[in-house]
Protein backbone atom coordinates (compact mmCIF):
# COMPACT_ATOMS: atom_id res chain seq x y z
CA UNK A 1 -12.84 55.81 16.80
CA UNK A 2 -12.17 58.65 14.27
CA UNK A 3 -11.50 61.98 15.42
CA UNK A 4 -14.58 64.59 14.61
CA UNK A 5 -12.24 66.15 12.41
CA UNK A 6 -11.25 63.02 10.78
CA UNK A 7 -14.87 62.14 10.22
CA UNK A 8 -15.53 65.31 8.75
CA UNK A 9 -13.00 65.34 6.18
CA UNK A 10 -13.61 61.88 5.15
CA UNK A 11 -17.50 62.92 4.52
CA UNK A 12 -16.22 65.73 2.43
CA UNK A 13 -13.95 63.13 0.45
CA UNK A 14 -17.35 60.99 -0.54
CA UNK A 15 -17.82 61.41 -4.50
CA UNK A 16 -20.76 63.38 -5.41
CA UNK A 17 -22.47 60.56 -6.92
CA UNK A 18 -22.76 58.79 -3.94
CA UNK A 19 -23.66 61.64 -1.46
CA UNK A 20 -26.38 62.76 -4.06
CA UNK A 21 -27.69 59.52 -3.96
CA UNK A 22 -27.90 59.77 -0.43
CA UNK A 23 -30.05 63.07 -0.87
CA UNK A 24 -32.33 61.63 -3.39
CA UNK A 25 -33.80 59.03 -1.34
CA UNK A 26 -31.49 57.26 2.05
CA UNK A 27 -31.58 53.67 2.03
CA UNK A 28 -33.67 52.70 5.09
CA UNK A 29 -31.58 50.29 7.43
CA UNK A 30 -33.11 50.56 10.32
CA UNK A 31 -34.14 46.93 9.68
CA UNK A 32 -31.01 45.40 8.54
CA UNK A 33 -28.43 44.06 10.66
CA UNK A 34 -25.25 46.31 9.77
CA UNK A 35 -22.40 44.51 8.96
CA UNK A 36 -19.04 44.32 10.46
CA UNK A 37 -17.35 47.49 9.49
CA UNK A 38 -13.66 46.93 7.61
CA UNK A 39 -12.19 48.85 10.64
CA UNK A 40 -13.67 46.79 13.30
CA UNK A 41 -12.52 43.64 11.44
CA UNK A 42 -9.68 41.98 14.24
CA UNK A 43 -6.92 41.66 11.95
CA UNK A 44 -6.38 40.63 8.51
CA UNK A 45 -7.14 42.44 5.22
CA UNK A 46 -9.81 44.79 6.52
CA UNK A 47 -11.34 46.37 2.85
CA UNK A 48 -10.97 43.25 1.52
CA UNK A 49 -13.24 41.48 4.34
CA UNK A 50 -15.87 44.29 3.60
CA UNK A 51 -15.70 43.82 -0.05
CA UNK A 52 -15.99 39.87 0.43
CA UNK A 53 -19.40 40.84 1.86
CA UNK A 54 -20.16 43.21 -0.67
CA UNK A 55 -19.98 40.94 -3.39
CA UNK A 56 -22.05 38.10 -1.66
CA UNK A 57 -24.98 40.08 -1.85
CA UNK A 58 -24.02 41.51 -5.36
CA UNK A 59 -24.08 38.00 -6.26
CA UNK A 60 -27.77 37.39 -5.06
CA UNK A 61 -28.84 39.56 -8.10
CA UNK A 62 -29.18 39.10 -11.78
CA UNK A 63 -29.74 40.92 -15.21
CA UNK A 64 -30.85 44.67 -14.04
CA UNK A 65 -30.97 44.35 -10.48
CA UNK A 66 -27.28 43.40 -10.82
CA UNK A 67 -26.31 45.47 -13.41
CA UNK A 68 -28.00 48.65 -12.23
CA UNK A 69 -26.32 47.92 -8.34
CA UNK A 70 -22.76 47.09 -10.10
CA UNK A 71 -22.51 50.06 -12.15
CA UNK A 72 -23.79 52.46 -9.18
CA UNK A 73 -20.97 50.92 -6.68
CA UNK A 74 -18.09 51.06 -9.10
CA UNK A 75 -18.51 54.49 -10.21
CA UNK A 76 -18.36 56.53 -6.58
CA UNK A 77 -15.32 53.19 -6.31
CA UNK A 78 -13.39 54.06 -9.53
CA UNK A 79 -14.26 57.94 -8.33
CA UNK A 80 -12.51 57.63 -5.57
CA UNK A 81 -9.48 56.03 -6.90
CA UNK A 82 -9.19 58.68 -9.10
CA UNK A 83 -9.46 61.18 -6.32
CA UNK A 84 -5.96 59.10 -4.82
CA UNK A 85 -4.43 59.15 -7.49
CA UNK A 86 -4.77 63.37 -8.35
CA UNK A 87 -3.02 63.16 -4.51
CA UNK A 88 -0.10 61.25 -5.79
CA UNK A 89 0.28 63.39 -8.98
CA UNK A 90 0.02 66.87 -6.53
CA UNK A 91 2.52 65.24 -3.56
CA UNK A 92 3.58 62.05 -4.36
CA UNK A 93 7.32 61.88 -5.51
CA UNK A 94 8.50 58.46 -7.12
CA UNK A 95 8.12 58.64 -10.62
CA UNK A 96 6.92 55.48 -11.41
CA UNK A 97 3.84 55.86 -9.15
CA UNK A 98 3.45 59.23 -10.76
CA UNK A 99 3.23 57.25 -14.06
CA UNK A 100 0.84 54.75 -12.51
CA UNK A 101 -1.31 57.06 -11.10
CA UNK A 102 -2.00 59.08 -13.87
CA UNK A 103 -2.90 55.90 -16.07
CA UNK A 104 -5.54 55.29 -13.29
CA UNK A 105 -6.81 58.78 -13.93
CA UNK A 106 -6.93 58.57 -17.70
CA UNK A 107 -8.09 54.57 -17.57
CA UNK A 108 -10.87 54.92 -14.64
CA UNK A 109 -12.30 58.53 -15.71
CA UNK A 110 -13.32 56.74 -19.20
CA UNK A 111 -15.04 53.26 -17.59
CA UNK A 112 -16.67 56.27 -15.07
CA UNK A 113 -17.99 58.06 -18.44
CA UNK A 114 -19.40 54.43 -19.79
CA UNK A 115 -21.33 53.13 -17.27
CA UNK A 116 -22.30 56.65 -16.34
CA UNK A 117 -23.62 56.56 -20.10
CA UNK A 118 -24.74 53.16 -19.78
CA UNK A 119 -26.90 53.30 -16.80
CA UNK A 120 -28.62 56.35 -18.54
CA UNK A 121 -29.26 54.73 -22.28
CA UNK A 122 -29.73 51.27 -20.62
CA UNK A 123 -31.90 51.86 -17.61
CA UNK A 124 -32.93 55.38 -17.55
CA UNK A 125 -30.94 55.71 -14.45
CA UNK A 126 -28.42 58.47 -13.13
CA UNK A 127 -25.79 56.95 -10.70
CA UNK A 128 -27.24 58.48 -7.88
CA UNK A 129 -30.76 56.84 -9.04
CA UNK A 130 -29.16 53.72 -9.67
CA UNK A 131 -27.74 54.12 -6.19
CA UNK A 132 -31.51 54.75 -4.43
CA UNK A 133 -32.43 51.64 -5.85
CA UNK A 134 -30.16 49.29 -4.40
CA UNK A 135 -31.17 46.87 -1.53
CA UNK A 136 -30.64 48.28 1.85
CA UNK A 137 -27.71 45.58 2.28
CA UNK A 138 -25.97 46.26 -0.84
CA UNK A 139 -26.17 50.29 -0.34
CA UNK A 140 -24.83 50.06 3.69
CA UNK A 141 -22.19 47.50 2.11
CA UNK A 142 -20.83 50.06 -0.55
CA UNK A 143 -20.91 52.96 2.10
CA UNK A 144 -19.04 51.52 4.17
CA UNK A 145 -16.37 51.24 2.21
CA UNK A 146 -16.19 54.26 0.76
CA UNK A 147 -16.47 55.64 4.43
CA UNK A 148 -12.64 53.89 4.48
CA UNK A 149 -11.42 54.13 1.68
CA UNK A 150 -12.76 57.96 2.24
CA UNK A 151 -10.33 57.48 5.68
CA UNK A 152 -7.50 56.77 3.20
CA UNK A 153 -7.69 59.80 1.27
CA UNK A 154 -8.33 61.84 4.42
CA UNK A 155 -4.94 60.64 5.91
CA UNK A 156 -3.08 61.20 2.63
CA UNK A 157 -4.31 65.07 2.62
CA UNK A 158 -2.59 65.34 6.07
CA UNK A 159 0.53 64.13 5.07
CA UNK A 160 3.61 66.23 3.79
CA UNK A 161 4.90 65.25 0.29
CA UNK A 162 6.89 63.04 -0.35
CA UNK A 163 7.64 59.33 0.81
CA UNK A 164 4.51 58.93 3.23
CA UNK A 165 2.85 60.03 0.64
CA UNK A 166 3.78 57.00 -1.69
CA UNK A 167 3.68 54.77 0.69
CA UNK A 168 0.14 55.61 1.61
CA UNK A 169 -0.97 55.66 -2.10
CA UNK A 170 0.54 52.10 -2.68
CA UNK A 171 -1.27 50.94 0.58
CA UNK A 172 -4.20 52.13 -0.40
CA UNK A 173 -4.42 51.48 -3.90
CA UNK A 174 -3.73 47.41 -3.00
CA UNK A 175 -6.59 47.34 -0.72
CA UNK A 176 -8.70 49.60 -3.77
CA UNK A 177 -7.75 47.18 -6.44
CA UNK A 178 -8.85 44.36 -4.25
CA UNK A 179 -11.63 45.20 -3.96
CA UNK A 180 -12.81 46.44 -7.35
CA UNK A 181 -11.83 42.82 -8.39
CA UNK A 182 -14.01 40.93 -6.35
CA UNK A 183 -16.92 42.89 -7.33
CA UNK A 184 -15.66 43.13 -11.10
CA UNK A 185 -15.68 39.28 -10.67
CA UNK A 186 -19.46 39.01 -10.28
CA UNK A 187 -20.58 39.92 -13.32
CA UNK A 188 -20.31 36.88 -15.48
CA UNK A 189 -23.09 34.86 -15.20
CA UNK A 190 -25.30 37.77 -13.59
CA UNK A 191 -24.61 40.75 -15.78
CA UNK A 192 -26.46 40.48 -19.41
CA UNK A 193 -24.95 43.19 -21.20
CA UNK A 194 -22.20 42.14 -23.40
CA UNK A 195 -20.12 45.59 -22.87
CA UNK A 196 -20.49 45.49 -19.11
CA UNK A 197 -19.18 41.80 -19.16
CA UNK A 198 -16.21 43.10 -21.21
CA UNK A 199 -15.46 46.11 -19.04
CA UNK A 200 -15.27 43.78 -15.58
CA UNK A 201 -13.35 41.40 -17.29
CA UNK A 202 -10.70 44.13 -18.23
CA UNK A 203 -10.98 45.88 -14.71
CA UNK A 204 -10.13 42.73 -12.74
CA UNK A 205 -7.33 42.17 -15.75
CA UNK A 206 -5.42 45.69 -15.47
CA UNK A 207 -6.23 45.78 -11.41
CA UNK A 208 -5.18 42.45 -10.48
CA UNK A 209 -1.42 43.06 -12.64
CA UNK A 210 -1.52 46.72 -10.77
CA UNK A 211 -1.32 45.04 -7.67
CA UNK A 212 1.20 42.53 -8.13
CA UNK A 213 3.05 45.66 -8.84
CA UNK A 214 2.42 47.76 -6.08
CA UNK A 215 3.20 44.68 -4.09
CA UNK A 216 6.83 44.55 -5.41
CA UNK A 217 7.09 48.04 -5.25
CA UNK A 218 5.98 48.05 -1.42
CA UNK A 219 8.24 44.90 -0.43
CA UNK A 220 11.29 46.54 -2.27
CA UNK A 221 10.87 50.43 -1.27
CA UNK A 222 9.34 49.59 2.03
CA UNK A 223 10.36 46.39 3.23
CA UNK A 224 6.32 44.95 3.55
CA UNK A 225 4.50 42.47 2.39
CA UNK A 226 1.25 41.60 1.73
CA UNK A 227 0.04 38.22 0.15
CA UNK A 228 -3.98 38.50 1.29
């Protein structure tokens, strides 16, 4: 169970997209079963079981419903990456994820602009709009996530720089990348826009070869593996 102070921290760490969405109108789940949280998983690759359920229902939906609920998740997603990687760059120390982390800045601040710009000239839609509409399912899914990847960041602000640092940012970013491509893999066959096709395709592309990366770099500088 997090610590109040924990908790706290991690709600400051939510991107403002997502908390404003929040604001606008809460998703009523009084209804809905919630489902298992990634930290109550027992075992295994925790974010990745929670994205494996967040894509299931992404997959029930096609053309706009899809679109508008893709674009909404992977924004406050690629926002929070972003928000890891600024971290690394401030008290990270290895070089090379320096030099990653700041392509994940530069790459995932641009696909934040487009679908930001999409969702408006497309849908008439802010994110936090786009948010509000989602099914009650899809928008307890997507918090829950962010609430741990939000517990990532948190424990990366408490550390001191330097080698827990990096190996928090690696850790994290694995479990990220996961599961941006399992939802980036939705979107053929229930996305209709050409460009948001394209994106996906080349965010599950550059993620996936990220993490075979940071998987090498975490068996070789850390001596751990992970193949899930």
């Amino acid at each position: 169970m997090p610590s109040p102070a924990r908790r706290a921290a991690t709600a400051v760490l939510v991107p403002a997209s997502l908390a404003s969405s929040l604001t606008l109108a809460p998703i009523a789940l009084a209804a809905t079963p919630a489902p298992v949280s990634a930290t109550q998983q027992p075992g295994g690759d925790q974010m990745t079981q929670m994205a494996r359920q967040y894509t299931a229902a992404l997959q029930k939906l096609h053309g706009a419903a899809f679109e508008q609920a893709f674009m909404a998740g992977m924004i406050p997603h690629h926002e929070m990456a972003v928000s890891m990687a600024r971290m690394e760059l401030a008290h990270g120390t290895r070089p090379e994820l320096r030099a990653m982390a700041q392509r994940l800045i530069t790459a995932q601040s641009q696909e934040i602009s487009d679908m930001t710009s999409w969702l408006n000239s497309w849908y008439g839609l802010t994110p936090a709009q786009a948010t509000a509409r989602m099914t009650a399912d899809i928008g307890q899914m997507m918090r829950s996530m962010q609430a741990d990847m939000g517990s990532m960041s948190s424990d990366m602000a408490t550390m001191r720089a330097g080698t827990s640092v990096d190996q928090a940012f690696v850790e994290a970013m694995i479990a990220h990348h996961k599961a941006a491509v399992l939802a980036a893999d939705t979107a053929p066959g229930h996305a209709t826009h050409s460009r948001l096709i394209t994106l996906a395709h080349s965010i599950a592309t550059a993620q996936n070869a990220e993490i075979t990366q940071l998987r090498t770099w975490l068996r070789d500088w850390y001596g751990k593996s992970t193949t899930s």
